[in-house]
N, C-alpha and C. Protein backbone atom coordinates (compact mmCIF):
# COMPACT_ATOMS: atom_id res chain seq x y z
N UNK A 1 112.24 210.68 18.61
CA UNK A 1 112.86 209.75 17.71
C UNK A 1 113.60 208.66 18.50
N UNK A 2 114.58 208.71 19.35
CA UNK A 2 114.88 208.08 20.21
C UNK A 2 113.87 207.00 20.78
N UNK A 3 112.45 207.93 21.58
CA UNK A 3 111.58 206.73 21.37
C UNK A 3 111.55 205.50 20.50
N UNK A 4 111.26 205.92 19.46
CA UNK A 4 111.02 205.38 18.54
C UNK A 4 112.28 204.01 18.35
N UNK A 5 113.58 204.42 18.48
CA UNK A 5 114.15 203.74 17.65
C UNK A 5 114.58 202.81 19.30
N UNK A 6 113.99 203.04 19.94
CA UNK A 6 114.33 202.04 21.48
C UNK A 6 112.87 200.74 21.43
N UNK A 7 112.29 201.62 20.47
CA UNK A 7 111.01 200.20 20.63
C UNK A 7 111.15 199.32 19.20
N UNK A 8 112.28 199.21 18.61
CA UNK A 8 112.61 198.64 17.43
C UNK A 8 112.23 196.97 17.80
N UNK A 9 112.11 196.34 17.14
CA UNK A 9 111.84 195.11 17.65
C UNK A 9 113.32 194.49 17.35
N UNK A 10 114.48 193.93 17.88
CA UNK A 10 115.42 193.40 17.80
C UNK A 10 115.27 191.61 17.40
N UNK A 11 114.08 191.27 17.78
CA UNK A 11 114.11 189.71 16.31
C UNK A 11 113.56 189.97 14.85
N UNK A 12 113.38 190.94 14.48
CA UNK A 12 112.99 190.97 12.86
C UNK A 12 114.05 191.09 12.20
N UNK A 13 114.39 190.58 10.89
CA UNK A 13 115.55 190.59 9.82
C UNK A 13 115.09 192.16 9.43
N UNK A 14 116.76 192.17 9.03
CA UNK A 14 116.81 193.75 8.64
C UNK A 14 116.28 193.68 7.10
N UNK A 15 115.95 194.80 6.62
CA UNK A 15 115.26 195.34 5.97
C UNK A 15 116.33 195.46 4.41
N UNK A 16 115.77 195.99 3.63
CA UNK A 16 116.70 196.30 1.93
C UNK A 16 117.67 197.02 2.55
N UNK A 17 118.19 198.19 3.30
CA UNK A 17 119.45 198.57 3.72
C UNK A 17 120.33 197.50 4.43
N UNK A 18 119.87 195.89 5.13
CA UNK A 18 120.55 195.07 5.32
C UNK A 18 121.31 195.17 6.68
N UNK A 19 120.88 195.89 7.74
CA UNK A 19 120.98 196.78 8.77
C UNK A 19 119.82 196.35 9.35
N UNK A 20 120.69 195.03 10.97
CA UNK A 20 119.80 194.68 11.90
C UNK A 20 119.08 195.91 12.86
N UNK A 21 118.02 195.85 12.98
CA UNK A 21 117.36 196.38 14.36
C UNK A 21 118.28 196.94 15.75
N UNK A 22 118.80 195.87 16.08
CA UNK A 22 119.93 195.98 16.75
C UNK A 22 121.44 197.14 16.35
N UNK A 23 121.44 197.19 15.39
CA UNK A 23 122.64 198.88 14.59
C UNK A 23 122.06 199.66 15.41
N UNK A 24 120.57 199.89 14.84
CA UNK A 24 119.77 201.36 14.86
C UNK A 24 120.09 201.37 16.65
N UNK A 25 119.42 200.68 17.16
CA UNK A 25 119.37 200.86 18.32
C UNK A 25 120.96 201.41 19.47
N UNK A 26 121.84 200.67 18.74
CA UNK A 26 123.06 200.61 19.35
C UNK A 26 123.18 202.26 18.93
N UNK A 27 122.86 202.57 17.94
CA UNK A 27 123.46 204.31 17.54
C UNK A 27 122.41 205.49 17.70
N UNK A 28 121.54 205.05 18.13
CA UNK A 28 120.43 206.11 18.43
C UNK A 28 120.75 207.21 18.84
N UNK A 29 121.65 207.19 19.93
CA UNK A 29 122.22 209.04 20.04
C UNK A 29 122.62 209.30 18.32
N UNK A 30 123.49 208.88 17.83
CA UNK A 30 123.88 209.60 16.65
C UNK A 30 123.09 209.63 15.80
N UNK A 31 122.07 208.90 15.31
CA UNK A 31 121.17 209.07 14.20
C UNK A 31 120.03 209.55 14.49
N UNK A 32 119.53 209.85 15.87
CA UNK A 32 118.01 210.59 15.86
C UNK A 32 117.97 211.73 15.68
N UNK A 33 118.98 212.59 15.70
CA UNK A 33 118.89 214.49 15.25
C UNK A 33 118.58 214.18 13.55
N UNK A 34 119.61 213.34 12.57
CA UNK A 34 119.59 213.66 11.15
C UNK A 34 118.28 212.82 11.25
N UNK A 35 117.97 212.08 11.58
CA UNK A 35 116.28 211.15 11.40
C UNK A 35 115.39 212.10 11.48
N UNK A 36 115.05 212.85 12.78
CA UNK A 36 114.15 213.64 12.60
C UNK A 36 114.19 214.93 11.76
N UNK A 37 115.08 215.40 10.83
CA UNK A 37 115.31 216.43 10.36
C UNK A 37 114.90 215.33 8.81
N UNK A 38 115.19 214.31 8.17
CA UNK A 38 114.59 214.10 7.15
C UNK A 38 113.46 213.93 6.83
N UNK A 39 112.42 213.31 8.14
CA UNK A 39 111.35 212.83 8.34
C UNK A 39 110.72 214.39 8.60
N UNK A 40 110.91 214.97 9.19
CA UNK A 40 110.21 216.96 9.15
C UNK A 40 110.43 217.11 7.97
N UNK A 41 111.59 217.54 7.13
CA UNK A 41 111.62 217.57 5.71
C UNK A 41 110.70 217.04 4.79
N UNK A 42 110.67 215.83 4.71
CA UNK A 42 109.82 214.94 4.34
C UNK A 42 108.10 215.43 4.89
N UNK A 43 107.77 215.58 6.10
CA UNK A 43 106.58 216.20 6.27
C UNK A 43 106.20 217.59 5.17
N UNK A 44 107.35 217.94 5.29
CA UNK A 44 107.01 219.73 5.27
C UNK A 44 106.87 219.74 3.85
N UNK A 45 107.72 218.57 2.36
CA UNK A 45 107.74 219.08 1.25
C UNK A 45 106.80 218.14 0.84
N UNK A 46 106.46 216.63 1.44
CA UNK A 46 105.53 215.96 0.72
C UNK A 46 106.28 214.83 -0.02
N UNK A 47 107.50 214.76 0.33
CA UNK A 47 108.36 213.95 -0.59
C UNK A 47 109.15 212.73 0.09
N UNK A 48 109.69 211.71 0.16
CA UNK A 48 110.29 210.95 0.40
C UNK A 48 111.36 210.54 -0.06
N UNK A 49 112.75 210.26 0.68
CA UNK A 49 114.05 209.71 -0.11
C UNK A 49 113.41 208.76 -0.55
N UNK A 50 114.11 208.67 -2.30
CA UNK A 50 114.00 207.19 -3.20
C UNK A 50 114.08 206.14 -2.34
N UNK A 51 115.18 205.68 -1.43
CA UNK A 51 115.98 204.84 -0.58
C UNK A 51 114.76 203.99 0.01
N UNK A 52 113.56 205.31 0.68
CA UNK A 52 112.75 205.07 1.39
C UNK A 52 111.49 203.73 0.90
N UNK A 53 111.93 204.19 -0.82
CA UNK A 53 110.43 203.21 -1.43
C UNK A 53 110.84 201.86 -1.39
N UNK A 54 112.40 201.34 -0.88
CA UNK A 54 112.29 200.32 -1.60
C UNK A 54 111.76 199.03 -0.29
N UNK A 55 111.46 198.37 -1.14
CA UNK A 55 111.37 196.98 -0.12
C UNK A 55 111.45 195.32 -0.45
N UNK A 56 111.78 194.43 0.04
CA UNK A 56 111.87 193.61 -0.54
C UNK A 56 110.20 192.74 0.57
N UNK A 57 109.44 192.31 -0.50
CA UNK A 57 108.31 191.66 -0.22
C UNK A 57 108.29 189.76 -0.10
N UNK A 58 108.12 189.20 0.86
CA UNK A 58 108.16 188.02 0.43
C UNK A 58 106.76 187.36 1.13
N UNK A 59 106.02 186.60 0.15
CA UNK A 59 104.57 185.90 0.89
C UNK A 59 105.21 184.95 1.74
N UNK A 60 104.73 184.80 2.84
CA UNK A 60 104.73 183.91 3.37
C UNK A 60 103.14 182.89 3.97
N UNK A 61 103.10 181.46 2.96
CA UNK A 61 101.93 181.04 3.21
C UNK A 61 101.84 180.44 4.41
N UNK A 62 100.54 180.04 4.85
CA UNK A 62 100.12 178.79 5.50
C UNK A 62 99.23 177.73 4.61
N UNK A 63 99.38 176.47 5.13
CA UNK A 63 99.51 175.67 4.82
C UNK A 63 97.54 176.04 4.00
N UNK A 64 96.58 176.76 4.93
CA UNK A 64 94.98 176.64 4.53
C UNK A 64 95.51 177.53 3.16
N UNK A 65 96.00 178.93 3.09
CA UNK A 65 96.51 179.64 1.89
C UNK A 65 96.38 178.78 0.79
N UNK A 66 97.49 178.09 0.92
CA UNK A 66 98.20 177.21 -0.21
C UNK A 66 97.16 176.41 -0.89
N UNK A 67 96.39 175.70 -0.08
CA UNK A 67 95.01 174.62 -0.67
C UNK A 67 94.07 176.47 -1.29
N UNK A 68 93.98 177.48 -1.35
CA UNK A 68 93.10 178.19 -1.44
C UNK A 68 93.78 178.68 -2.90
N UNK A 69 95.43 178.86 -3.06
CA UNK A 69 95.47 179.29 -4.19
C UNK A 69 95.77 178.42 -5.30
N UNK A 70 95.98 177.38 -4.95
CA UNK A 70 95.81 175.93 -5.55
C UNK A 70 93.88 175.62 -6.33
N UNK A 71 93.58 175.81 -5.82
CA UNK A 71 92.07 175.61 -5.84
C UNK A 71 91.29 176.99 -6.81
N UNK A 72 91.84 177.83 -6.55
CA UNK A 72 90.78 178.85 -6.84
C UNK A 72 91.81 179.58 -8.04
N UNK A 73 93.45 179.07 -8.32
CA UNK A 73 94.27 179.69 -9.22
C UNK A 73 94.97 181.37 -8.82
N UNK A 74 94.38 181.38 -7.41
CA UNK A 74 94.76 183.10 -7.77
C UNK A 74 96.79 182.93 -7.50
């Protein structure tokens, strides 16, 4: 887990918890024991924290996109 949270990418905007890349990383000793114990949990019952579904989605076009959904209505 540690792995994991050392290859975070530190220029992406944080996510619906609102919590840069840069947190996780700074606290990785303290949060990789309870991380991997929800994520095994999560393996073992098939289930996911609510917390987990959410996301905020945003399109981002290019400029050929834009003439394509202009044109074709989608």
């Amino acid at each position: 887990m540690k792995q994991k949270l050392d290859k975070l990418k530190t220029d992406k905007s944080p996510g619906v918890d609102e919590n840069p890349p840069n947190d996780a990383k700074r606290v990785k000793e303290e949060i990789a024991q309870p991380l991997s114990e929800i994520f095994q949990a999560s393996l073992e019952t098939g289930k996911v924290p609510d917390d987990w579904r959410s996301a905020n989605i945003t399109s981002l076009f290019k400029k050929v996109a834009r003439v394509i959904v202009k044109t074709t209505g989608l």
